[in-house]
C-alpha atoms as a PDB file:
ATOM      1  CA  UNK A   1       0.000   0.000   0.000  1.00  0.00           C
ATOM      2  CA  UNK A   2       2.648   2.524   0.956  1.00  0.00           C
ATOM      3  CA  UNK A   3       4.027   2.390  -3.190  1.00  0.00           C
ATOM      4  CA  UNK A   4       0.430   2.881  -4.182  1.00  0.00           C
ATOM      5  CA  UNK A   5       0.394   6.150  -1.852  1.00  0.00           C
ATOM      6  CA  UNK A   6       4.191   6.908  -3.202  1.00  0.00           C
ATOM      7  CA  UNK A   7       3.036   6.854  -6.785  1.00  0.00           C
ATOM      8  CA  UNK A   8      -0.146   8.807  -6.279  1.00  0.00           C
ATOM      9  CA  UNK A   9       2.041  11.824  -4.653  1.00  0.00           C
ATOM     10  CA  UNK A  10       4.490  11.900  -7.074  1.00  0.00           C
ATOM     11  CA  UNK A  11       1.615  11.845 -10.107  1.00  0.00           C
ATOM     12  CA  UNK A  12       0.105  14.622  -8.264  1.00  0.00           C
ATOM     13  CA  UNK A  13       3.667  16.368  -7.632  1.00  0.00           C
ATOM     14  CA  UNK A  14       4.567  16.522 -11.481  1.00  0.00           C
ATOM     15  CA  UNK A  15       1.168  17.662 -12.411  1.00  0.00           C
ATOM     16  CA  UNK A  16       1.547  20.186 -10.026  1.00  0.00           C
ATOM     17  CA  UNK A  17       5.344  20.743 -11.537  1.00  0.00           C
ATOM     18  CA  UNK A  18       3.776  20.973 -14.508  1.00  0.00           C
ATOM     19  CA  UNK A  19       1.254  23.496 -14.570  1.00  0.00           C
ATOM     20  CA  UNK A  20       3.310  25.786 -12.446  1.00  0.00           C
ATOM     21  CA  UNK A  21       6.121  25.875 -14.747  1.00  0.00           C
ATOM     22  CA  UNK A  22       3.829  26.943 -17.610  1.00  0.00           C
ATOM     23  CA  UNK A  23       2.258  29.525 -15.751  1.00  0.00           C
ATOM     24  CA  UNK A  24       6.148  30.865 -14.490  1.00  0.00           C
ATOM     25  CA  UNK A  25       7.281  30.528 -18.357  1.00  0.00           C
ATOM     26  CA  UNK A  26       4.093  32.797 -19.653  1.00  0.00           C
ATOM     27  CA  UNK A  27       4.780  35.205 -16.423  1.00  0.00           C
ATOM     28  CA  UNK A  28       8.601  35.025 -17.650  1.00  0.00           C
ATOM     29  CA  UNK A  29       9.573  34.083 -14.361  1.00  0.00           C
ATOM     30  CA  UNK A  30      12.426  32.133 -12.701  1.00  0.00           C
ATOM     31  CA  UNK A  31      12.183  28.391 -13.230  1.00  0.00           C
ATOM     32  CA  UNK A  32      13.145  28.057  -9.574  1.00  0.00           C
ATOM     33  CA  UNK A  33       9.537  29.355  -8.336  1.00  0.00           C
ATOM     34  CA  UNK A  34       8.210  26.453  -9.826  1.00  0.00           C
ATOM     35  CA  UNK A  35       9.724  23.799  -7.246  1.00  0.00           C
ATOM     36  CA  UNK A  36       9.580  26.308  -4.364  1.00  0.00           C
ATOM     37  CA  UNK A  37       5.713  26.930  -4.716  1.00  0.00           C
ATOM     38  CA  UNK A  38       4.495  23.743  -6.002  1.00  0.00           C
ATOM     39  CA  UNK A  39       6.555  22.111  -2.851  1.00  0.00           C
ATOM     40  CA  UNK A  40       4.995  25.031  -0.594  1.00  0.00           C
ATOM     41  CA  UNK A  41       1.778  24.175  -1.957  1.00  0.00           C
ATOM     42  CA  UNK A  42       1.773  20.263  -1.853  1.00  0.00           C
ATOM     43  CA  UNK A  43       2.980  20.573   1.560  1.00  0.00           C
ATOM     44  CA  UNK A  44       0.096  22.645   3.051  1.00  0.00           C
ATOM     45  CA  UNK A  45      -2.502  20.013   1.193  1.00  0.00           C
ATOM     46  CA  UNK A  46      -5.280  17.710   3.258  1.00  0.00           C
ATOM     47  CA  UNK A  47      -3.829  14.987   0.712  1.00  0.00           C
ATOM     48  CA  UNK A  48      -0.512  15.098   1.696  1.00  0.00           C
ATOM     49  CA  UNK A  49      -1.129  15.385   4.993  1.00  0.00           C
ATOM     50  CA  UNK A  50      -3.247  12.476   4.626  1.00  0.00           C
ATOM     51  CA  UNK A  51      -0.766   9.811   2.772  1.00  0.00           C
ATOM     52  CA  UNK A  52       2.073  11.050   5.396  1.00  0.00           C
ATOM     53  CA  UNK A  53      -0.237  10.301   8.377  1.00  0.00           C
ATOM     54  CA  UNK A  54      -0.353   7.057   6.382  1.00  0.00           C
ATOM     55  CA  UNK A  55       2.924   6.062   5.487  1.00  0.00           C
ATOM     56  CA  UNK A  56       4.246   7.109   8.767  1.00  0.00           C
ATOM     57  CA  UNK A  57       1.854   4.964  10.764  1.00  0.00           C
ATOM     58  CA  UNK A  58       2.326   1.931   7.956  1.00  0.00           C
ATOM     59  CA  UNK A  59       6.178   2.207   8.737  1.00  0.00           C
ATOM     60  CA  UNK A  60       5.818   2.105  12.431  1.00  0.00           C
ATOM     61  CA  UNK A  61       4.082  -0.880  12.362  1.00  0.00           C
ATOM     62  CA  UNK A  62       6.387  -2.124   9.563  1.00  0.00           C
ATOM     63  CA  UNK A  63       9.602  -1.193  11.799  1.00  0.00           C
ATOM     64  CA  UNK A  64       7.847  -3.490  14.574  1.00  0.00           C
ATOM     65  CA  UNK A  65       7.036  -6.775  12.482  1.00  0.00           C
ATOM     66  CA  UNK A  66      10.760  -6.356  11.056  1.00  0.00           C
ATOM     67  CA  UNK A  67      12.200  -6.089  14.881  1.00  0.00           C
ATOM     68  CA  UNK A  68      10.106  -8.766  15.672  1.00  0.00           C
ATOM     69  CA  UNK A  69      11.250 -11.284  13.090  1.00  0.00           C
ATOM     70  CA  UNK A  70      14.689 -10.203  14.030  1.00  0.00           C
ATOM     71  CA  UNK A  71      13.517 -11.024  17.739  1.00  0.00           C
ATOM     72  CA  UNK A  72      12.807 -14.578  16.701  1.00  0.00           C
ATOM     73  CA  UNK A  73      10.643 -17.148  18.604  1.00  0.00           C
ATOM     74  CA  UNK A  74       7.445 -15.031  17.900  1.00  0.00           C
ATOM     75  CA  UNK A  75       4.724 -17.510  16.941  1.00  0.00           C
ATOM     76  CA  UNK A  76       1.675 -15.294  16.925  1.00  0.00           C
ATOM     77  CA  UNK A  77       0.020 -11.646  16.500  1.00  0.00           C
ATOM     78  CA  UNK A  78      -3.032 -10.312  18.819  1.00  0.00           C
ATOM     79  CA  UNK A  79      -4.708  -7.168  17.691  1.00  0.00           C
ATOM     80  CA  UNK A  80      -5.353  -4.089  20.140  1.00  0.00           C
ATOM     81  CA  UNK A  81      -7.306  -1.117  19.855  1.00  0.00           C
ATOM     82  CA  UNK A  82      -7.508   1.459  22.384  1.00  0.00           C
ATOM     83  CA  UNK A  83     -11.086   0.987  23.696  1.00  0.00           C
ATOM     84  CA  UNK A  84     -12.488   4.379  24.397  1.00  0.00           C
ATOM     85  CA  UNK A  85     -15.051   6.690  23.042  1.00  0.00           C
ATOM     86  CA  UNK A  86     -13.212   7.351  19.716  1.00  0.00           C
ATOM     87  CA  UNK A  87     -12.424   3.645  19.216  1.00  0.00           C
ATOM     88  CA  UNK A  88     -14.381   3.108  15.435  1.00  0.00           C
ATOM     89  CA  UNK A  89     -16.769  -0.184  15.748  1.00  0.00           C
ATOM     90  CA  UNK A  90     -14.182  -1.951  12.775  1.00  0.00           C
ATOM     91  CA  UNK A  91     -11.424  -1.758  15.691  1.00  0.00           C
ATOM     92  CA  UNK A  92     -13.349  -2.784  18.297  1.00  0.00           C
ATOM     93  CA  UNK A  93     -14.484  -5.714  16.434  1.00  0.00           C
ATOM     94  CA  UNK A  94     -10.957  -6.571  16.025  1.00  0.00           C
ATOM     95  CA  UNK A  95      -9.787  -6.212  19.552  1.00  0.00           C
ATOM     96  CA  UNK A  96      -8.331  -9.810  20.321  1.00  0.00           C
ATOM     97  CA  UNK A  97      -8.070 -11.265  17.207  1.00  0.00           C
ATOM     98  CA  UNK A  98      -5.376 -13.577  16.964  1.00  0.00           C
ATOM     99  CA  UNK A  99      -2.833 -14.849  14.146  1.00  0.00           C
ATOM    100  CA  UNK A 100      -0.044 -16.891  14.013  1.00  0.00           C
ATOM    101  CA  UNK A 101       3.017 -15.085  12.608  1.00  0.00           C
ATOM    102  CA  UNK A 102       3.731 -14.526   9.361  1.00  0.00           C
ATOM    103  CA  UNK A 103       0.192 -16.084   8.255  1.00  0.00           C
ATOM    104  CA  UNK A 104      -2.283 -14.565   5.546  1.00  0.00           C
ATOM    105  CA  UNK A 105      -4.300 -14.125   8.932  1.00  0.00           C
ATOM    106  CA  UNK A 106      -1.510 -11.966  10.542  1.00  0.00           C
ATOM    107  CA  UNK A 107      -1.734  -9.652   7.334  1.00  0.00           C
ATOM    108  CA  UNK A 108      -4.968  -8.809   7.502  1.00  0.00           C
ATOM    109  CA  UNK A 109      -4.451  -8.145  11.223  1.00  0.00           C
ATOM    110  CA  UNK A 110      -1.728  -5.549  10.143  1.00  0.00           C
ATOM    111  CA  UNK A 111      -2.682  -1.385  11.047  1.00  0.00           C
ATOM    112  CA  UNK A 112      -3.308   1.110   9.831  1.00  0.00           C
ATOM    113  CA  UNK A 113      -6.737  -0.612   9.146  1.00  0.00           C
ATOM    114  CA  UNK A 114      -8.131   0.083   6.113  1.00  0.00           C
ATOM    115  CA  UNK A 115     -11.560  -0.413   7.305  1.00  0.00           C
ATOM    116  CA  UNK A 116     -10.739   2.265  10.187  1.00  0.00           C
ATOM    117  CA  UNK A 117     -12.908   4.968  10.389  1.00  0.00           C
ATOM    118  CA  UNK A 118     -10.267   7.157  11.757  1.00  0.00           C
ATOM    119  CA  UNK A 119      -8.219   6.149   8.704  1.00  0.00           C
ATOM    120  CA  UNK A 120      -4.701   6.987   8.688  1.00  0.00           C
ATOM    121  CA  UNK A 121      -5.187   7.983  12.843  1.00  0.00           C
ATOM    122  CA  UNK A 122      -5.808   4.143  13.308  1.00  0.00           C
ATOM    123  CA  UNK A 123      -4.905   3.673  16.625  1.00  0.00           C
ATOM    124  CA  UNK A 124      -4.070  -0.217  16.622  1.00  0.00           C
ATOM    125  CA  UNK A 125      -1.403  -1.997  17.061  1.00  0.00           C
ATOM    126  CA  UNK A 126      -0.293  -5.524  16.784  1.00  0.00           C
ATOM    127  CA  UNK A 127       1.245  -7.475  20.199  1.00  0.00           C
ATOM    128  CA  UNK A 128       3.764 -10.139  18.969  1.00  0.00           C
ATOM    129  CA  UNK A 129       3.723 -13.582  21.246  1.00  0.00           C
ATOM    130  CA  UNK A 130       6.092 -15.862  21.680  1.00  0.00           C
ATOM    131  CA  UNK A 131       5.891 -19.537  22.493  1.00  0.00           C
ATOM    132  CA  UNK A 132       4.413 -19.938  25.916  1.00  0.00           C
ATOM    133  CA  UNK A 133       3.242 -16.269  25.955  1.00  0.00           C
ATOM    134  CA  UNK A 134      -0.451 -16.206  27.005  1.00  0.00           C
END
């Protein structure tokens, strides 16, 4: 998923590139306005805001699974959501669910949840067990 969100900003970056450097060109302007204020202005974007929110929270979790296969001995996953008032009815579903490591199951177990209705503010996270961890 985090490529998908890679490739959408980067379409949306030279598209951006692009009509600003047509617009500096006919206003016979310096070619270097055209990074600064399509940067300034993809930055201050709902969108990018969004897909970083994203791709941070994807790598977290990523960073975790990776330390945790380099942890060895973990045999399963066990979702958690934070169970309060904001906790969206997908995550508290979830809460519980078990895997074992490394399974199709375990993938689907994997935050940020798609299916969250807080989207990229997906609060879940995955505990890794070990054998005889209860």
């Amino acid at each position: 998923a985090c490529p998908r969100v890679v490739t959408e900003d980067q379409s949306r970056l030279r598209s951006e590139m692009e009509r600003e450097a047509i617009d500096v060109i006919a206003r016979g302007g310096d070619a270097s306005e055209v990074v600064a204020r399509t940067v300034a202005e993809q930055l201050d974007t709902g969108a990018f805001r969004s897909d970083a929110a994203y791709v941070t929270t994807r790598a977290f979790s990523t960073g975790r699974e990776e330390a945790a296969e380099a942890m060895g001995g973990v045999e399963s996953v066990e979702r958690t959501a934070i169970l309060d008032s904001a906790t969206c009815d997908e995550c508290r579903a979830k809460d519980g669910a078990t895997a074992d490591f490394n399974s199709a199951e375990h993938d689907a177990l994997m935050t940020p949840d798609r299916d969250c209705a807080g989207g990229d503010a997906c609060r879940c996270l995955l505990i890794f067990r070990q054998g005889g961890d209860s």
